[in-house]
Protein backbone atom coordinates (compact mmCIF):
# COMPACT_ATOMS: atom_id res chain seq x y z
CA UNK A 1 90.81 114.78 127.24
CA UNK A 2 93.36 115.66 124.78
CA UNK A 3 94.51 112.11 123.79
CA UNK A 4 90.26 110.52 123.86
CA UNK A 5 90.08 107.44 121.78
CA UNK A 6 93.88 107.75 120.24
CA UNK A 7 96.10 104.79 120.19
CA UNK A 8 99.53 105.17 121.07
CA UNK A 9 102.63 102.89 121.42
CA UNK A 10 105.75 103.59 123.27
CA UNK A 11 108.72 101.94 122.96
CA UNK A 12 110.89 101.68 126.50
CA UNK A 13 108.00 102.24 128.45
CA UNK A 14 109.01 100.01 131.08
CA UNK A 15 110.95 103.31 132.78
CA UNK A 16 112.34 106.58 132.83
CA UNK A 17 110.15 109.08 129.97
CA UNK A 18 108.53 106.24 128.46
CA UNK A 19 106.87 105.12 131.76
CA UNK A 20 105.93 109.02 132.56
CA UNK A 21 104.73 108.93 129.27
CA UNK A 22 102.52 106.16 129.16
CA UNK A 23 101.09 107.36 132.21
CA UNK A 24 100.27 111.25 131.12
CA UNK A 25 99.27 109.87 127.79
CA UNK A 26 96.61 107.42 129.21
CA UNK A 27 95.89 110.16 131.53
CA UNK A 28 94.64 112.14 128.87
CA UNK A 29 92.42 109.29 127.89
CA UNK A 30 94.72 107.32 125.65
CA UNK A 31 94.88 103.67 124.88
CA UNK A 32 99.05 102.40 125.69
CA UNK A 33 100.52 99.73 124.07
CA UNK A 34 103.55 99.06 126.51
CA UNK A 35 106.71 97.99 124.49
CA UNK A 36 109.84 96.99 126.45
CA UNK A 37 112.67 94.28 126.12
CA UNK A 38 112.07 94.30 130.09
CA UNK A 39 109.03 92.46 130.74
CA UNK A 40 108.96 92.80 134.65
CA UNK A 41 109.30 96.86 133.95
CA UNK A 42 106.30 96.81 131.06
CA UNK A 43 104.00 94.55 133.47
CA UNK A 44 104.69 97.17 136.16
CA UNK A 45 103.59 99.80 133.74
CA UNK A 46 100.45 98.54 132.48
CA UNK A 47 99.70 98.08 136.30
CA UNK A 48 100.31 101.54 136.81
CA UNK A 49 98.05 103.09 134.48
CA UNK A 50 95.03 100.52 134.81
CA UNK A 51 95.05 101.28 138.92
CA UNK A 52 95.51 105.13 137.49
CA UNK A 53 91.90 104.22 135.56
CA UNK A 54 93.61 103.85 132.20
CA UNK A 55 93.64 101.24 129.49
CA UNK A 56 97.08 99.28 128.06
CA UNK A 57 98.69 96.35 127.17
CA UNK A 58 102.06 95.24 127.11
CA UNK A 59 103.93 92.94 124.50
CA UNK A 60 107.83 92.74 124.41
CA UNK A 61 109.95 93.92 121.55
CA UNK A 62 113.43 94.17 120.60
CA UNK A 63 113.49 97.18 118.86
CA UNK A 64 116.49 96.13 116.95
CA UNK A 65 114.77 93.14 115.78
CA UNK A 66 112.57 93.76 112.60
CA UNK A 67 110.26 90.69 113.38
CA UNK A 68 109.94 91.65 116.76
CA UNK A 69 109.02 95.58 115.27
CA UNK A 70 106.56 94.63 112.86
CA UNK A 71 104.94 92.48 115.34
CA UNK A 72 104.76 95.17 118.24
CA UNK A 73 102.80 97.99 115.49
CA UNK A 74 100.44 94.77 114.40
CA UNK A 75 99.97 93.87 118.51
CA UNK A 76 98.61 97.73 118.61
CA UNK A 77 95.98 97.48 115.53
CA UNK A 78 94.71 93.70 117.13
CA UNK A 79 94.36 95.16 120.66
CA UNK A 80 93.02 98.01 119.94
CA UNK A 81 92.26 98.54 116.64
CA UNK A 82 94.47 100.91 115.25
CA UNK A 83 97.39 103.04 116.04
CA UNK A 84 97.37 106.94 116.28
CA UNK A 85 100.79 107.86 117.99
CA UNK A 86 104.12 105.97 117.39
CA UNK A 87 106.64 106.93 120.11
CA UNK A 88 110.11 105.54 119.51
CA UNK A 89 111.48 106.00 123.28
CA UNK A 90 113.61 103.07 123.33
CA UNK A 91 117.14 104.17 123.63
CA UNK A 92 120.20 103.50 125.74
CA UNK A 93 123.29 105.68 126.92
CA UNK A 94 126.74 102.56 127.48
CA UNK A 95 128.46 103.49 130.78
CA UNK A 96 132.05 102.72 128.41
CA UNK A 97 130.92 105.44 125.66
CA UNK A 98 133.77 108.04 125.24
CA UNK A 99 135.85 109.44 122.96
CA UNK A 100 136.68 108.03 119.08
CA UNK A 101 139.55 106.42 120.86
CA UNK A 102 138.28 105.46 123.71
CA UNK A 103 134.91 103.76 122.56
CA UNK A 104 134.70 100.54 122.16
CA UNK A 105 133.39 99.34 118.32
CA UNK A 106 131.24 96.90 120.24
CA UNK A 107 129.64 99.76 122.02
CA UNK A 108 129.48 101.73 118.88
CA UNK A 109 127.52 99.04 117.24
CA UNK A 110 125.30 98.50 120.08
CA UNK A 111 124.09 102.46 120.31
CA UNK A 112 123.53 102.43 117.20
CA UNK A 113 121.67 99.51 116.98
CA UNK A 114 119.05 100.47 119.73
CA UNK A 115 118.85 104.57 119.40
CA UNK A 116 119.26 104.20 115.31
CA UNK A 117 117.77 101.13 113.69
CA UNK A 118 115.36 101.03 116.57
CA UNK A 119 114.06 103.90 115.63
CA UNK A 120 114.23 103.44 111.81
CA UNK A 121 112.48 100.03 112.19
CA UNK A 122 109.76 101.60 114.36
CA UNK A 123 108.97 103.92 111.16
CA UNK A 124 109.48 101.27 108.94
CA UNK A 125 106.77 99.29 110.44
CA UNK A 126 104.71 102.13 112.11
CA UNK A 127 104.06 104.43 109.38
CA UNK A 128 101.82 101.91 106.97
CA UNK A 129 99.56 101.62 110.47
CA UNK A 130 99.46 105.44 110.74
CA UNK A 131 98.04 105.27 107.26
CA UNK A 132 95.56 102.70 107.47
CA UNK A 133 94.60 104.80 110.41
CA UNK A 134 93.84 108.24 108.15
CA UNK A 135 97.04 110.30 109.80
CA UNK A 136 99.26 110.17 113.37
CA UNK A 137 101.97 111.56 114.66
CA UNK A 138 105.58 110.17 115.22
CA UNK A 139 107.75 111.28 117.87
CA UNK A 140 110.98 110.22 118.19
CA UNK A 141 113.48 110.59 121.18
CA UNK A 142 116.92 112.43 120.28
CA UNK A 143 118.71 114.35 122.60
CA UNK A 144 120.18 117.62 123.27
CA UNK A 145 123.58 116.52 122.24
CA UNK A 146 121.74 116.02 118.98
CA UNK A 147 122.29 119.96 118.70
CA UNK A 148 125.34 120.71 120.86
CA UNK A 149 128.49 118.94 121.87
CA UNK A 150 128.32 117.11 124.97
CA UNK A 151 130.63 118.18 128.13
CA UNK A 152 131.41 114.54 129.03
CA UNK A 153 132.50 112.34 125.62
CA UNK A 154 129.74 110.16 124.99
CA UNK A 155 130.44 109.93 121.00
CA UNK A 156 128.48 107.20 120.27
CA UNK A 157 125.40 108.28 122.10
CA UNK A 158 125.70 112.17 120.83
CA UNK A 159 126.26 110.65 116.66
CA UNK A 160 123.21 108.37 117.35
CA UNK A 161 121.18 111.40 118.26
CA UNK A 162 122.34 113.35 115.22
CA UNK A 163 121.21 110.80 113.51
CA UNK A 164 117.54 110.48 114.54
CA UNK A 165 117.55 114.07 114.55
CA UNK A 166 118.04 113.79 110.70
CA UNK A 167 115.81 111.05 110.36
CA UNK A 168 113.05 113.06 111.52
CA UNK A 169 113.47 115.79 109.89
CA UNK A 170 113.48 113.82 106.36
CA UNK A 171 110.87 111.48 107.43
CA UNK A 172 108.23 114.68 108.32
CA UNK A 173 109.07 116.02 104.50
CA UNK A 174 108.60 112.47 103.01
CA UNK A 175 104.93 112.10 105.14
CA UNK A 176 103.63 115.66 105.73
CA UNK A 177 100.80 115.28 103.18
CA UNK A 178 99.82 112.12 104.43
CA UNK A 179 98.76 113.68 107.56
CA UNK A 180 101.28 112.24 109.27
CA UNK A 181 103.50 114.62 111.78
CA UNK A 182 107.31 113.44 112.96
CA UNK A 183 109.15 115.09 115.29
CA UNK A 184 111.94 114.70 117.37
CA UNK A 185 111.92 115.25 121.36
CA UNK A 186 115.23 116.50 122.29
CA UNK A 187 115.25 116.12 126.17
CA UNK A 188 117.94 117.83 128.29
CA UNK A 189 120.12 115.68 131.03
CA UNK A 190 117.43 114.32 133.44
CA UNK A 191 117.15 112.68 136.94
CA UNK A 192 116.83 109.29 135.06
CA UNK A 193 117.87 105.77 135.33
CA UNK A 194 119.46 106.19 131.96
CA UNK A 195 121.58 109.25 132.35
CA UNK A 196 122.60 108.87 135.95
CA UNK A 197 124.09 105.69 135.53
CA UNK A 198 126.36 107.46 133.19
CA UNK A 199 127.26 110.63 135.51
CA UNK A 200 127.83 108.00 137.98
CA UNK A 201 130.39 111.03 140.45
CA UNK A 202 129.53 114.14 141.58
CA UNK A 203 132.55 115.37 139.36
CA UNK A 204 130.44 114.09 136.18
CA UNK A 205 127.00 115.82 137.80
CA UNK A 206 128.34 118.72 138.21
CA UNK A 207 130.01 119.21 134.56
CA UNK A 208 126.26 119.50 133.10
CA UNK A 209 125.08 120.73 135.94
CA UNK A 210 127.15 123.92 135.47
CA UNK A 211 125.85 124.11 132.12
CA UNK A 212 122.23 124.09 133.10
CA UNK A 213 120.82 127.70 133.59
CA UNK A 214 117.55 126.01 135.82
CA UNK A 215 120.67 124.79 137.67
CA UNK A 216 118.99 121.14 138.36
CA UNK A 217 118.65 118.07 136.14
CA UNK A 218 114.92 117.83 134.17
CA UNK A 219 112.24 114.49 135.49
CA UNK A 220 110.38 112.54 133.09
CA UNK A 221 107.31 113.55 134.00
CA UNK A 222 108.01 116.99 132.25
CA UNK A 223 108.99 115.36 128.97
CA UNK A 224 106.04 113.57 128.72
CA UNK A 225 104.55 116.27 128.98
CA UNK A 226 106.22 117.58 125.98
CA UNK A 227 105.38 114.66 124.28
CA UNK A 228 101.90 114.75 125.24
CA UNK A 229 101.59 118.35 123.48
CA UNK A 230 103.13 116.48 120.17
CA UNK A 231 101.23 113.48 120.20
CA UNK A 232 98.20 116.11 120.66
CA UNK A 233 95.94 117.47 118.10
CA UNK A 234 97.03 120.62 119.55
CA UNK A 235 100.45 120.45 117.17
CA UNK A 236 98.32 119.89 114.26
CA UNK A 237 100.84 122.53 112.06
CA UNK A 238 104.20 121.01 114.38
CA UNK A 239 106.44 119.02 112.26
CA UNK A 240 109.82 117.51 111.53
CA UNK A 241 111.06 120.00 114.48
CA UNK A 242 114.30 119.54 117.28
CA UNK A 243 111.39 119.78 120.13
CA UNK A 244 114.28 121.06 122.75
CA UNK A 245 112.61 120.65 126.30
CA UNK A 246 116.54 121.32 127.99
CA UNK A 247 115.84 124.08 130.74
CA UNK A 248 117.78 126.28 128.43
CA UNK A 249 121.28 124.41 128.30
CA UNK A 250 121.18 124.50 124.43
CA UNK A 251 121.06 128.46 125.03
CA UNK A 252 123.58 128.21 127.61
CA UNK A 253 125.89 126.44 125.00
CA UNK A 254 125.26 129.31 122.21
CA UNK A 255 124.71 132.46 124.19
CA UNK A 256 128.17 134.19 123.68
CA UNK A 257 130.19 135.06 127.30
């Protein structure tokens, strides 16, 4: 088993990648520590991968609360003793998100808050864990976007990507000799919750879709998969990297007509 005796937190597990995650994680023998501001969705998870044979544990967060953070990493070293993987999932994508005149500051504020901070915080607190724990590896959502210009204005959501984007790449610098690998996951649209609320007509569908050279929108399952290879051993020399797992619409994008 690739993940045997590793601890590993993920943040929005309660759906979408960070359920497929926690799933193909524990899977791989893994111990999950089920972090979600929807406590219904996390209970649903852990139920998931115990009748799948697999251990985890759910405590809710607010990943843009710093008590809340700190208290989610130190949850993960009392349940299970330590933590080996840190994956800040959490994120969210607001159905008003548009253009710099069109977005609303509140909306600004809130992207940033989750996809940003959240992330920050979960480094913040994670990273002294990692240590105490000899080494780990960080993954941290981003996004496509993070490396291209969206089709359909989503400004917030594509500047909060940027951001963790450079985040991780600084972070992996800071922490590479500490045995500690960050990278960024930079998923393509996919047949989420999360994404298809936002292309919510076939008109919006079928602007990315066009862009798409597998011509169909990725599942979660296949970025957890992704993520399973960088929470792995296996990406031992792998870090502070734009992990692109897009079916090839970052290509698309650059590849000259």
């Amino acid at each position: 088993m690739r993940l045997r005796d590793k601890v590993a937190l993920i943040t929005g597990a309660g759906s979408g990648i960070g359920r497929a995650t926690a799933l193909r994680f524990a899977q791989e023998g893994a111990n999950i520590v089920v972090v979600d501001i929807n406590d219904d969705a996390g209970a649903e998870t852990v139920r998931q991968v115990r009748a799948a044979g697999g251990q985890a544990a759910y405590t809710h967060a607010d990943v843009t609360d710093p008590a809340h953070t700190e208290a989610m990493i130190r949850f993960a070293e009392t349940t299970f003793g330590k933590l080996d993987v840190l994956f800040n999932n959490a994120g969210i994508s607001h159905a008003r998100d548009d253009d710099a005149i069109n977005t609303e500051l509140a909306v600004w504020d809130l992207t940033f808050d989750v996809n940003v901070k959240g992330v920050f915080l979960g480094c913040k607190y994670g990273i002294p864990a990692l240590r105490r724990a000899g080494g780990g590896s960080i993954i941290n959502t981003a996004s496509f976007v993070a490396l291209v210009g969206a089709a359909t204005p989503q400004l917030a959501y594509t500047a909060s990507k940027g951001a963790v984007l450079s985040m991780t790449r600084e972070l992996a610098v800071i922490h590479a000799r500490e045995g500690i690998r960050v990278n960024a996951l930079c998923p393509g649209p996919l047949n989420t919750e999360l994404l298809m609320k936002y292309l919510d007509t076939p008109a919006k569908k079928q602007r990315r879709l066009v862009h798409i050279p597998m011509g169909r929108f990725g599942e979660a399952t296949e970025i957890a998969n992704a993520a399973l290879y960088l929470a792995s051993d296996e990406a031992s020399f792998v870090t502070g990297t734009a992990f692109t797992v897009d079916g090839g619409i970052t290509a698309a994008y650059v590849t000259p007509e």
